[in-house]
Protein backbone atom coordinates (compact mmCIF):
# COMPACT_ATOMS: atom_id res chain seq x y z
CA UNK A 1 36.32 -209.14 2.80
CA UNK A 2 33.57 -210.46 1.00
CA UNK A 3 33.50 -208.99 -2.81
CA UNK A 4 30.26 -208.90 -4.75
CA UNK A 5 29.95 -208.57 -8.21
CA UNK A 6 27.61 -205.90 -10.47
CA UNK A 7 24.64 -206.92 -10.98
CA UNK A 8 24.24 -209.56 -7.60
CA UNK A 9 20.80 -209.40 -6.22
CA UNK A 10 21.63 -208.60 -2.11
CA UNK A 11 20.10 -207.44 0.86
CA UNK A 12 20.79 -204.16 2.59
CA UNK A 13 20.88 -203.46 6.13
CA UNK A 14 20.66 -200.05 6.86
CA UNK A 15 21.70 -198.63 10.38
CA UNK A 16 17.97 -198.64 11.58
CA UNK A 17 18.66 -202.48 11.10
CA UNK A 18 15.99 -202.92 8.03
CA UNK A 19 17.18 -205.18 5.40
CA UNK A 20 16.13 -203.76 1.74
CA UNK A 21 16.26 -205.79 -1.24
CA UNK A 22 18.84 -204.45 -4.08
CA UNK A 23 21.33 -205.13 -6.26
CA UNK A 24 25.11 -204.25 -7.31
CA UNK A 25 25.63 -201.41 -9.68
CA UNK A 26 29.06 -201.45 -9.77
CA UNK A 27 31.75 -204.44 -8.25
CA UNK A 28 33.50 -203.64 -4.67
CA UNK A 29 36.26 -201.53 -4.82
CA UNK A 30 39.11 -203.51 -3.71
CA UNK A 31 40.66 -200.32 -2.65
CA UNK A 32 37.77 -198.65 -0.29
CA UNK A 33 36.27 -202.15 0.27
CA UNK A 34 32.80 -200.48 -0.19
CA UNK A 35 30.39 -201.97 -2.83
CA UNK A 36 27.77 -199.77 -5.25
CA UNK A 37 24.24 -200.45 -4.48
CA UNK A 38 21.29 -199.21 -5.62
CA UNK A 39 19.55 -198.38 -3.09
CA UNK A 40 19.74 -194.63 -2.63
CA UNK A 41 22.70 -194.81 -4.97
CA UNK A 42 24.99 -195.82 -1.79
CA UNK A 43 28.52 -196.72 -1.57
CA UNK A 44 28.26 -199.59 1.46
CA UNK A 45 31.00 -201.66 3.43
CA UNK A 46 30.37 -205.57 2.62
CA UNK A 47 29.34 -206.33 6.20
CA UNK A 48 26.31 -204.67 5.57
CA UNK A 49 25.45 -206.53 2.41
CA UNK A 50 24.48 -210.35 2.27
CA UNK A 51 23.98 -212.55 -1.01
CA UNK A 52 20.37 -213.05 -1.13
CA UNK A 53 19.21 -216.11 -0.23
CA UNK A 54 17.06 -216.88 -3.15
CA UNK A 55 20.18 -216.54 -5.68
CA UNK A 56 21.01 -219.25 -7.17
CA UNK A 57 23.92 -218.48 -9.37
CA UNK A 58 25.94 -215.50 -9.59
CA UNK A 59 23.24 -213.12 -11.99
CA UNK A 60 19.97 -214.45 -10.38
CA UNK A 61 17.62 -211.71 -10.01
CA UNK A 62 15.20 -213.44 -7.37
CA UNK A 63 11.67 -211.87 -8.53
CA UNK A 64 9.56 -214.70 -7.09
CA UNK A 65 8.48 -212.69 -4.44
CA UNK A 66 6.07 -209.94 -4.84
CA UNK A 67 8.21 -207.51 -4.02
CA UNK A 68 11.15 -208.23 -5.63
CA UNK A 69 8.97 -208.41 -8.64
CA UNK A 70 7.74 -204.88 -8.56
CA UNK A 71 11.16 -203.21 -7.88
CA UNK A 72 12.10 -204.60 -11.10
CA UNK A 73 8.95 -203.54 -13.17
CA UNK A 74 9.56 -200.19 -11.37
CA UNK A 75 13.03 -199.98 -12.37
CA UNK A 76 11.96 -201.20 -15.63
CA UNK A 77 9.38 -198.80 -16.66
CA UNK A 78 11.94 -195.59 -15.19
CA UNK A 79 14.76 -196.74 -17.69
CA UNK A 80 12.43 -197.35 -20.56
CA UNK A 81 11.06 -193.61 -19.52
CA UNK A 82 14.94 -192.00 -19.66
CA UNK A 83 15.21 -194.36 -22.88
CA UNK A 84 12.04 -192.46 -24.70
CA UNK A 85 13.28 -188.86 -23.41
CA UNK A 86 16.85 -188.97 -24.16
CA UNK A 87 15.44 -190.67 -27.92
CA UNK A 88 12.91 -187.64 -28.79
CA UNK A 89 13.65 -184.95 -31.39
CA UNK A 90 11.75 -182.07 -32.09
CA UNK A 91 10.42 -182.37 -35.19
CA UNK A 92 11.41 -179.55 -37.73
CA UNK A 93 8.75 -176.82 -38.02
CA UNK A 94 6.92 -176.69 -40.98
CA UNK A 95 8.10 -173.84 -43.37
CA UNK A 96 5.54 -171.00 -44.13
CA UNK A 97 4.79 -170.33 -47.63
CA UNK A 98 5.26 -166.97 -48.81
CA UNK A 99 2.77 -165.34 -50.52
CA UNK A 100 2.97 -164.41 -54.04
CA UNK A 101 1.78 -160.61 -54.74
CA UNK A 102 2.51 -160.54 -58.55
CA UNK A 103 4.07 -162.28 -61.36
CA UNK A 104 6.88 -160.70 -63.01
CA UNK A 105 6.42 -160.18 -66.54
């Protein structure tokens, strides 16, 4: 069984037989033998996963192609969005003045 790692750039191939650039979330599960992708947030078995061929060491994300490139700066930009939600406060409202009818004496 073939184990890949989180964070291993692979290619998918779904049942319609299209292969999908992706990567590991999470390692194989030596139990279920079914690896974490994230495409679709999928559970997969390994024979439908293959190291892709532009990876050169174990971490290699392989953005030379055009595509590859914009799944990143997609996946980029929706993290730094959930970053800059999850970050805001509400800022405190500002207190009303009361108004002063007369000065005790």
């Amino acid at each position: 069984m073939q184990h890949y790692h989180q964070n291993a750039s692979v290619i998918y191939t779904d049942n319609k037989g299209r292969q999908i650039d992706t990567f590991v979330i999470f390692d194989t599960d030596r139990q279920t033998g079914l690896t974490h992708i994230n495409h679709e947030n999928l559970k997969v078995p390994a024979d439908q996963l293959a190291l892709h061929d532009k990876t050169v060491c174990q971490y290699h994300l392989p953005i030379d192609d055009a595509f590859s490139f914009e799944m990143i700066k997609k996946l980029r930009l929706k993290y730094a969005d959930l970053d800059r939600k999850t970050r805001r406060k509400e800022a405190p409202k500002p207190m009303t003045k009361m108004m002063v009818l007369a000065n005790a004496s």
